[in-house]
PDB file of N, CA and C in Angstrom:
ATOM      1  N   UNK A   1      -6.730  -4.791   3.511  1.00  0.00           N
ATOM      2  CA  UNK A   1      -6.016  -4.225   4.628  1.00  0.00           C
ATOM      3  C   UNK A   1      -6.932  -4.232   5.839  1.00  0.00           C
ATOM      4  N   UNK A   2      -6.206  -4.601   6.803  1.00  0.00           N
ATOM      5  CA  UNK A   2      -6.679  -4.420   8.220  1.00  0.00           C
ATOM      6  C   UNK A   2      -6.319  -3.631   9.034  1.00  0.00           C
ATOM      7  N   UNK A   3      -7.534  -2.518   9.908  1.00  0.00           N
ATOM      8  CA  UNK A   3      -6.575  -1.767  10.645  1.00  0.00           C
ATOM      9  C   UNK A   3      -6.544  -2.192  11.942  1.00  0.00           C
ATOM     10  N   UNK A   4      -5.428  -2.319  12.109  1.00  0.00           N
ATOM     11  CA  UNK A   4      -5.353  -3.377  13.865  1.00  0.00           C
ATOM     12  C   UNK A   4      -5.072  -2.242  14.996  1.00  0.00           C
ATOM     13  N   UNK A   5      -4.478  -0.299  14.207  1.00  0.00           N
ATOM     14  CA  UNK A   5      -4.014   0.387  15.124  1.00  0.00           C
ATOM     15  C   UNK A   5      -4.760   1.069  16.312  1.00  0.00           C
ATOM     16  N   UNK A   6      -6.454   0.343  16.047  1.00  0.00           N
ATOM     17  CA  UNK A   6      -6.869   0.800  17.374  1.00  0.00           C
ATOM     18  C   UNK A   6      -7.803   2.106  17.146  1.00  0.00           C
ATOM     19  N   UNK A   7      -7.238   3.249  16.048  1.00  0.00           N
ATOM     20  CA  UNK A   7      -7.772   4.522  15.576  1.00  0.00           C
ATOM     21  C   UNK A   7      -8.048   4.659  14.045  1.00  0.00           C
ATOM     22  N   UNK A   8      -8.679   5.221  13.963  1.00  0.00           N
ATOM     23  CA  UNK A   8      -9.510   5.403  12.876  1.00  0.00           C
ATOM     24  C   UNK A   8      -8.480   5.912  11.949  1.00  0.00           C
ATOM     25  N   UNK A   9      -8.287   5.663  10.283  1.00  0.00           N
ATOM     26  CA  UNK A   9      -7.046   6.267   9.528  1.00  0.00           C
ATOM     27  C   UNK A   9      -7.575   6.692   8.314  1.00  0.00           C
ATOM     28  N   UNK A  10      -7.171   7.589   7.919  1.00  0.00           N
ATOM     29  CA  UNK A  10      -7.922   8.323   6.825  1.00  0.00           C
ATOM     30  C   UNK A  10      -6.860   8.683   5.704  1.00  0.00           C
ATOM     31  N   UNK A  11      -7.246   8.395   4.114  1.00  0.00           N
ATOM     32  CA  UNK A  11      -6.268   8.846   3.322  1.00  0.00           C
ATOM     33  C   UNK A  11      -4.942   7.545   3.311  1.00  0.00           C
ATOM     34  N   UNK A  12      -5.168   6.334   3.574  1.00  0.00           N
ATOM     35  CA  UNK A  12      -4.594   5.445   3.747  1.00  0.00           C
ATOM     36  C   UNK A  12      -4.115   4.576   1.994  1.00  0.00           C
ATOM     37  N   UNK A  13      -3.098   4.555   1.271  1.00  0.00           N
ATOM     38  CA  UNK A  13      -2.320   4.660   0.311  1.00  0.00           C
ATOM     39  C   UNK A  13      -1.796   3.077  -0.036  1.00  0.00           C
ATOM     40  N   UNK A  14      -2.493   2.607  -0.588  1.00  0.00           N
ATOM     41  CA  UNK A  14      -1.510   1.332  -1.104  1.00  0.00           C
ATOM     42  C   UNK A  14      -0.544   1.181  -2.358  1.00  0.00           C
ATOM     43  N   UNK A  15       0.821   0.959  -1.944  1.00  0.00           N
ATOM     44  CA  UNK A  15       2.076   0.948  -2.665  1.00  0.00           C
ATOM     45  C   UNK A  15       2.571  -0.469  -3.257  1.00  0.00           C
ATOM     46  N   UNK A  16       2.201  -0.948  -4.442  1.00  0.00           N
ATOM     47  CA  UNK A  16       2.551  -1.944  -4.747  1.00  0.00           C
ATOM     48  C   UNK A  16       3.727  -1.382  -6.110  1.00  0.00           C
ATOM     49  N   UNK A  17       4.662  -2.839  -5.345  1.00  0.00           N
ATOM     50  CA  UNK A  17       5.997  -2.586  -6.463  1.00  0.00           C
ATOM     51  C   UNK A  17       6.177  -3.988  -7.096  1.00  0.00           C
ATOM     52  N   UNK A  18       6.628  -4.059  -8.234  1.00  0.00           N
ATOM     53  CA  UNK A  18       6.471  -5.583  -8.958  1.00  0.00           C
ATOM     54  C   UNK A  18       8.286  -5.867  -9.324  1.00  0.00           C
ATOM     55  N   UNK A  19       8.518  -6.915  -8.794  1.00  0.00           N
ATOM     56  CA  UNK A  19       9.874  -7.607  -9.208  1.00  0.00           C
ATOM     57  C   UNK A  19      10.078  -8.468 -10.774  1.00  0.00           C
ATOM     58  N   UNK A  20      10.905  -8.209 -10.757  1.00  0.00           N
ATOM     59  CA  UNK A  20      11.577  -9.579 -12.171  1.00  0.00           C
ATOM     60  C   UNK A  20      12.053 -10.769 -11.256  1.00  0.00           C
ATOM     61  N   UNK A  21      12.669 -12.026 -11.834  1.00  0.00           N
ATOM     62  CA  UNK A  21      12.984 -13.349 -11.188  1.00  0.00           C
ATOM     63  C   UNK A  21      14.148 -12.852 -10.317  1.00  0.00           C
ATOM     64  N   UNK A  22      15.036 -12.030 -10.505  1.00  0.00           N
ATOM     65  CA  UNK A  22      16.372 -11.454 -10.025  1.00  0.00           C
ATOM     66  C   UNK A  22      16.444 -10.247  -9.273  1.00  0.00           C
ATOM     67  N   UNK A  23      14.689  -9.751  -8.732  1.00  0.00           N
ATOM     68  CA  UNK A  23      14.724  -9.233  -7.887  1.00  0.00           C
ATOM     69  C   UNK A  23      14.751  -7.466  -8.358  1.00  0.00           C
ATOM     70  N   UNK A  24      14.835  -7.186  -9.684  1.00  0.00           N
ATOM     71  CA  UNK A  24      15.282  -5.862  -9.928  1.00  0.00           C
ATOM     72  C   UNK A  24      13.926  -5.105  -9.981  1.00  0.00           C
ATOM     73  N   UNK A  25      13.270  -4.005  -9.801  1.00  0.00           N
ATOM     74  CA  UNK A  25      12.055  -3.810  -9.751  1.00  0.00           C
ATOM     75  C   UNK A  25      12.005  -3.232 -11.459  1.00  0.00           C
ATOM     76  N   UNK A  26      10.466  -3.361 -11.669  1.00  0.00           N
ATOM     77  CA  UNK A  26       9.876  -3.413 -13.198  1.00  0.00           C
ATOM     78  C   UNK A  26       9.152  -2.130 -12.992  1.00  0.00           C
ATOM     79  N   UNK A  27       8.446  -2.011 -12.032  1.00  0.00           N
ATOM     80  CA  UNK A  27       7.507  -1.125 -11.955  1.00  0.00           C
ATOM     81  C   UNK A  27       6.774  -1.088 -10.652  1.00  0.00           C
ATOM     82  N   UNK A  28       5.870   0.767 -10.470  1.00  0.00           N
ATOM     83  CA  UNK A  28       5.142   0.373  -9.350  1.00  0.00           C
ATOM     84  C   UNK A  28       4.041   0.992  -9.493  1.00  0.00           C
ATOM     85  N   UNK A  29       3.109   0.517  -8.382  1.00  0.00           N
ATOM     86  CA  UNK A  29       1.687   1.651  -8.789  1.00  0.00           C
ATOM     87  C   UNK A  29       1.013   1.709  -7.711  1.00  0.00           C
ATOM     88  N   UNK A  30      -0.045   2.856  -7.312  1.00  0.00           N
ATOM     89  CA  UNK A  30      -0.491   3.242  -6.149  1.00  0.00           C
ATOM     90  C   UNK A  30      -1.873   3.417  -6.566  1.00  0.00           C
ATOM     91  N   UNK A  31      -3.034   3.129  -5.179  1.00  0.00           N
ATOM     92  CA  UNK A  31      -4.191   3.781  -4.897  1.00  0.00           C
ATOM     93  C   UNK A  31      -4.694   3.580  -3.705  1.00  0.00           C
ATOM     94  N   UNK A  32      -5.985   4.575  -3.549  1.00  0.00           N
ATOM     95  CA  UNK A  32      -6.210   4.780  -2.374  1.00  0.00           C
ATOM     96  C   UNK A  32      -6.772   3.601  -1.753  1.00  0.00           C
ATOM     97  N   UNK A  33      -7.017   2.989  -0.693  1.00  0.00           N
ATOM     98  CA  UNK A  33      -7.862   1.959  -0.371  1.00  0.00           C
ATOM     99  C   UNK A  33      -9.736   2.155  -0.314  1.00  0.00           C
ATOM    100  N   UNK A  34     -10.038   1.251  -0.567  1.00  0.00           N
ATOM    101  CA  UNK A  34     -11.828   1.486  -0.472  1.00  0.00           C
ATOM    102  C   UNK A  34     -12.261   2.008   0.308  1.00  0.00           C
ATOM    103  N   UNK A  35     -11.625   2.288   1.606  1.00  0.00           N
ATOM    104  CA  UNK A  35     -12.843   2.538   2.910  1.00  0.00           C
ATOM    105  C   UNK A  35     -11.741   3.975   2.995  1.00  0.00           C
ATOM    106  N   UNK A  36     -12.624   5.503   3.353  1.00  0.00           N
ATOM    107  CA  UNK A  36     -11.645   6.211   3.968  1.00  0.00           C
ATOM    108  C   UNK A  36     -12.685   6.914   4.812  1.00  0.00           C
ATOM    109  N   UNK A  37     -12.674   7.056   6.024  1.00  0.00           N
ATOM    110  CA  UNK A  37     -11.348   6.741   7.013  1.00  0.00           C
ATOM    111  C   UNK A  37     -11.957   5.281   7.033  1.00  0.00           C
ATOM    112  N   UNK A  38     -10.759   4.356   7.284  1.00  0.00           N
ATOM    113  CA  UNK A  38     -10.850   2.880   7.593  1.00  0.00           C
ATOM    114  C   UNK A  38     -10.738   2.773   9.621  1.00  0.00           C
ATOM    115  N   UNK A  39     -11.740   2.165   9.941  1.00  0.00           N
ATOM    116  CA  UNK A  39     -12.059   2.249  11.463  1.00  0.00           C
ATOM    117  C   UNK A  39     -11.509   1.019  11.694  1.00  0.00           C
ATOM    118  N   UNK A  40     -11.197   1.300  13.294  1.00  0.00           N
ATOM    119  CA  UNK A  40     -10.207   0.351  14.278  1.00  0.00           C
ATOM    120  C   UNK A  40     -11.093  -1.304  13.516  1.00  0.00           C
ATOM    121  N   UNK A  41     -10.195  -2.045  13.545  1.00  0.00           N
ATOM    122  CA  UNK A  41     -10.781  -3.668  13.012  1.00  0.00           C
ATOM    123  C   UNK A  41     -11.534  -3.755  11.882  1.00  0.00           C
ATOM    124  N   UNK A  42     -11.997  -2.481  10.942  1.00  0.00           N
ATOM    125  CA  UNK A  42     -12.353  -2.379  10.114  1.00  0.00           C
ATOM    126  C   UNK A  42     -11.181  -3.378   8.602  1.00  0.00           C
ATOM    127  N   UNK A  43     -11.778  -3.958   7.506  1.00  0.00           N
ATOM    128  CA  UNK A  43     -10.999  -4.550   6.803  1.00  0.00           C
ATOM    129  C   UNK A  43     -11.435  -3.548   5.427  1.00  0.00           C
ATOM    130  N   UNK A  44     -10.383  -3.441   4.438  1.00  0.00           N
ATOM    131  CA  UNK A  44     -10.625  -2.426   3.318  1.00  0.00           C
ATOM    132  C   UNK A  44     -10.275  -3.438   2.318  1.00  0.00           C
ATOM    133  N   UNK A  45     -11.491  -3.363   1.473  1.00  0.00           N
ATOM    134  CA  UNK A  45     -10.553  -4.125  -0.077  1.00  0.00           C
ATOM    135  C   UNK A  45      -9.722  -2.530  -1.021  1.00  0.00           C
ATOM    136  N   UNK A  46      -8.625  -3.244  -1.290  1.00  0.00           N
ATOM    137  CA  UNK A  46      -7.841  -2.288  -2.270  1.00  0.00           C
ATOM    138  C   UNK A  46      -7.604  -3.196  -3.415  1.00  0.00           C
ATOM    139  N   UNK A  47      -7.080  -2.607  -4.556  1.00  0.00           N
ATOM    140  CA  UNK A  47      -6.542  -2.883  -5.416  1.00  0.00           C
ATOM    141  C   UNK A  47      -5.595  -1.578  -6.432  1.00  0.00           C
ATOM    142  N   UNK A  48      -4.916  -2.475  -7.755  1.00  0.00           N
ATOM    143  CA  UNK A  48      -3.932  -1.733  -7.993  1.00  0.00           C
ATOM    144  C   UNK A  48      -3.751  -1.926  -9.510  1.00  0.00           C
ATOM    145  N   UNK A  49      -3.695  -1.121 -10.619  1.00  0.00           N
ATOM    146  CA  UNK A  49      -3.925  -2.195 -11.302  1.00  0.00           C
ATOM    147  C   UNK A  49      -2.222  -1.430 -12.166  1.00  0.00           C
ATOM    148  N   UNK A  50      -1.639  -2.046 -12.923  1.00  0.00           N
ATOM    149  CA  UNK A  50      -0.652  -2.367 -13.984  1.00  0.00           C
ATOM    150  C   UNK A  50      -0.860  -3.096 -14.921  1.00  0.00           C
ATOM    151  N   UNK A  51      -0.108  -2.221 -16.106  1.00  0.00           N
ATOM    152  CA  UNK A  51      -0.043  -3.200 -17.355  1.00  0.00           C
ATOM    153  C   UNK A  51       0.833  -4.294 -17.293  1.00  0.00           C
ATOM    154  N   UNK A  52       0.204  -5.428 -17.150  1.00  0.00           N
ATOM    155  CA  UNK A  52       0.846  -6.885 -17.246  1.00  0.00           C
ATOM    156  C   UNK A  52       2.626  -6.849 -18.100  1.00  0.00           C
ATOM    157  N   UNK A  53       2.982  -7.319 -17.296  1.00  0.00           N
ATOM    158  CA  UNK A  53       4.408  -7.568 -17.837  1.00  0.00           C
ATOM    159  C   UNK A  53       5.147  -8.975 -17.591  1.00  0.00           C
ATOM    160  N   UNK A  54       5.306  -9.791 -18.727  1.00  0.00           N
ATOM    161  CA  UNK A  54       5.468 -11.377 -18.008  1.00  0.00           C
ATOM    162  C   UNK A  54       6.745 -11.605 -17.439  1.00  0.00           C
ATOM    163  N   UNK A  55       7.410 -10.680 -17.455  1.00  0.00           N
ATOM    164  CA  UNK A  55       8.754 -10.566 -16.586  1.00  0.00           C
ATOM    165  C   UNK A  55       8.582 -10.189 -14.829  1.00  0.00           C
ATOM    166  N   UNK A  56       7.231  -9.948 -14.577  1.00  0.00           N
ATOM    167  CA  UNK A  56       6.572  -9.605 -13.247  1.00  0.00           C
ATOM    168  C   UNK A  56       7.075 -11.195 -12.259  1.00  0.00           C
ATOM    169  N   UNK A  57       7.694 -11.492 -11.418  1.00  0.00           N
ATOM    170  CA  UNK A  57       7.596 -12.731 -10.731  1.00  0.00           C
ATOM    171  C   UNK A  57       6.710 -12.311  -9.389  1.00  0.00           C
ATOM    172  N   UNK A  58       7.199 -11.290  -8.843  1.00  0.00           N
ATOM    173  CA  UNK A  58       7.204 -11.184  -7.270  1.00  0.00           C
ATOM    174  C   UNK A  58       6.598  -9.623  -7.007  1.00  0.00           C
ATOM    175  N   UNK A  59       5.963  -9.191  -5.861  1.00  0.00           N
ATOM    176  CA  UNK A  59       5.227  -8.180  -5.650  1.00  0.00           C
ATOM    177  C   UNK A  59       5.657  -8.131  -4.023  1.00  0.00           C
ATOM    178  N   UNK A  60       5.611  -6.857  -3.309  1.00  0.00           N
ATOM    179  CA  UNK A  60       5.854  -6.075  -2.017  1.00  0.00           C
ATOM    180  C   UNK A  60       4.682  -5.441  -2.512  1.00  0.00           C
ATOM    181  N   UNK A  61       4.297  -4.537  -1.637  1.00  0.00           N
ATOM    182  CA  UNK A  61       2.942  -4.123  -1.169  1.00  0.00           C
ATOM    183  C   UNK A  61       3.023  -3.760   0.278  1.00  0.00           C
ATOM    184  N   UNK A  62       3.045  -2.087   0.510  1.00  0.00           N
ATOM    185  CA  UNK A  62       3.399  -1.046   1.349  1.00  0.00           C
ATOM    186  C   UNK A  62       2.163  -0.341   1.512  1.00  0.00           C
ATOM    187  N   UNK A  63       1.856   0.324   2.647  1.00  0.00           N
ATOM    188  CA  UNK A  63       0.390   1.315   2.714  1.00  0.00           C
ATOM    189  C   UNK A  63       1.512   2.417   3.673  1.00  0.00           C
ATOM    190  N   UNK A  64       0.409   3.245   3.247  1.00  0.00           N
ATOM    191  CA  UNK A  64       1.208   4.648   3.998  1.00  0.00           C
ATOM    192  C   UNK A  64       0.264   5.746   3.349  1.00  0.00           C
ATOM    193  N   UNK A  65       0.419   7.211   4.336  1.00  0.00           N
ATOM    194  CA  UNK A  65      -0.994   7.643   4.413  1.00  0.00           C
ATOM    195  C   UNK A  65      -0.624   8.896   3.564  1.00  0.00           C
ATOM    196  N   UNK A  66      -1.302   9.299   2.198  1.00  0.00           N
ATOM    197  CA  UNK A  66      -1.529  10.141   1.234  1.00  0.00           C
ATOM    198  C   UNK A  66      -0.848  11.364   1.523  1.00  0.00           C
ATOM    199  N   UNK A  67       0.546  11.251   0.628  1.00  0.00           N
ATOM    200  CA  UNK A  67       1.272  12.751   1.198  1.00  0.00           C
ATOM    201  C   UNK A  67       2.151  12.664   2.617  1.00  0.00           C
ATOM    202  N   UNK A  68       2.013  11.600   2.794  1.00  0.00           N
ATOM    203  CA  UNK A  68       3.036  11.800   4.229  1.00  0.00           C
ATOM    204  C   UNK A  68       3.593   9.880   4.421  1.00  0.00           C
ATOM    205  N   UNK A  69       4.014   9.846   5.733  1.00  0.00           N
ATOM    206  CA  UNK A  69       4.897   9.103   5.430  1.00  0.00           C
ATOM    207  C   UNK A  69       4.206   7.547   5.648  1.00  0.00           C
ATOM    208  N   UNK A  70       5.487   6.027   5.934  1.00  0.00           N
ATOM    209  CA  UNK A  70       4.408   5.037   5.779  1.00  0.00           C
ATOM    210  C   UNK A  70       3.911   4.398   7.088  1.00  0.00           C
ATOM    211  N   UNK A  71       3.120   3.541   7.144  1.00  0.00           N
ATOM    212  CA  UNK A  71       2.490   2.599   7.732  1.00  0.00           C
ATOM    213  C   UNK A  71       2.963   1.148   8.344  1.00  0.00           C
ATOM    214  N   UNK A  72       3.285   1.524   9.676  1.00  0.00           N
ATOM    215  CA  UNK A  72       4.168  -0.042  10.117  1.00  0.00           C
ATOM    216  C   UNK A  72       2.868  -0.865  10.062  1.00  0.00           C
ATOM    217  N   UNK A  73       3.140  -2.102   9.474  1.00  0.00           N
ATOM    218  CA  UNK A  73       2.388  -3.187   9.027  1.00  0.00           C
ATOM    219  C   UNK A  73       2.462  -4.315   9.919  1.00  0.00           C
ATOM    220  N   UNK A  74       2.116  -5.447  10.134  1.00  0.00           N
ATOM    221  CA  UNK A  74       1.852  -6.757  10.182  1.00  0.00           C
ATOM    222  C   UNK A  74       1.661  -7.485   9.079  1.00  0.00           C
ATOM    223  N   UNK A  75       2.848  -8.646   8.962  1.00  0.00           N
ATOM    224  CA  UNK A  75       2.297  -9.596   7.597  1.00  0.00           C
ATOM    225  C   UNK A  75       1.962 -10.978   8.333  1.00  0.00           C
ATOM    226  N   UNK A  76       0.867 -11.359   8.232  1.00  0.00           N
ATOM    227  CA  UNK A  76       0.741 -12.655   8.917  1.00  0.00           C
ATOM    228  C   UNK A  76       0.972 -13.942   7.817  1.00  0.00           C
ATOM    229  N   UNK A  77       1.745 -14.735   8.350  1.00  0.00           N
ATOM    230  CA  UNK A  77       1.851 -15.961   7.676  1.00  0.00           C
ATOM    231  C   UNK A  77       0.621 -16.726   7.211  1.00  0.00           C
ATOM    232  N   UNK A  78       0.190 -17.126   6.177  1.00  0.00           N
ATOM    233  CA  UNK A  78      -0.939 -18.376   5.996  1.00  0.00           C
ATOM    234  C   UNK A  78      -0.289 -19.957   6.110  1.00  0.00           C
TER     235      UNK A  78
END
């Protein structure tokens, strides 16, 4: 994660949810990101972990700040 908002964010929450091929969700799981507070242009490695399920196709992945609400994002294309 990158914080592009300029201010320093603290308690910052990554929300990953895992799909089946048809889109129905399987499961989800949360943790905090590495850096807290994460500073303006600062980059955080996160991770997330779940028990493997081979019905998993597709993943979303949401941040939003511990106890309160979420985080408008940027997804940049590669």
């Amino acid at each position: 994660m990158k914080n592009i908002s300029g201010k320093k964010l603290s308690n910052v929450e990554v929300l990953v949810t895992w799909y089946d091929k048809n889109g129905n969700m399987i499961t989800a799981g949360s943790a905090l990101i590495g850096y807290n507070p994460i500073l303006p242009g600062q980059i955080s490695p996160f991770g997330v972990m779940e028990i493997y399920n081979p019905a998993m196709k597709s993943a979303t992945i949401e941040f939003k700040f511990l106890f309160r609400g979420s985080i408008d994002t940027y997804h940049k294309k590669k």
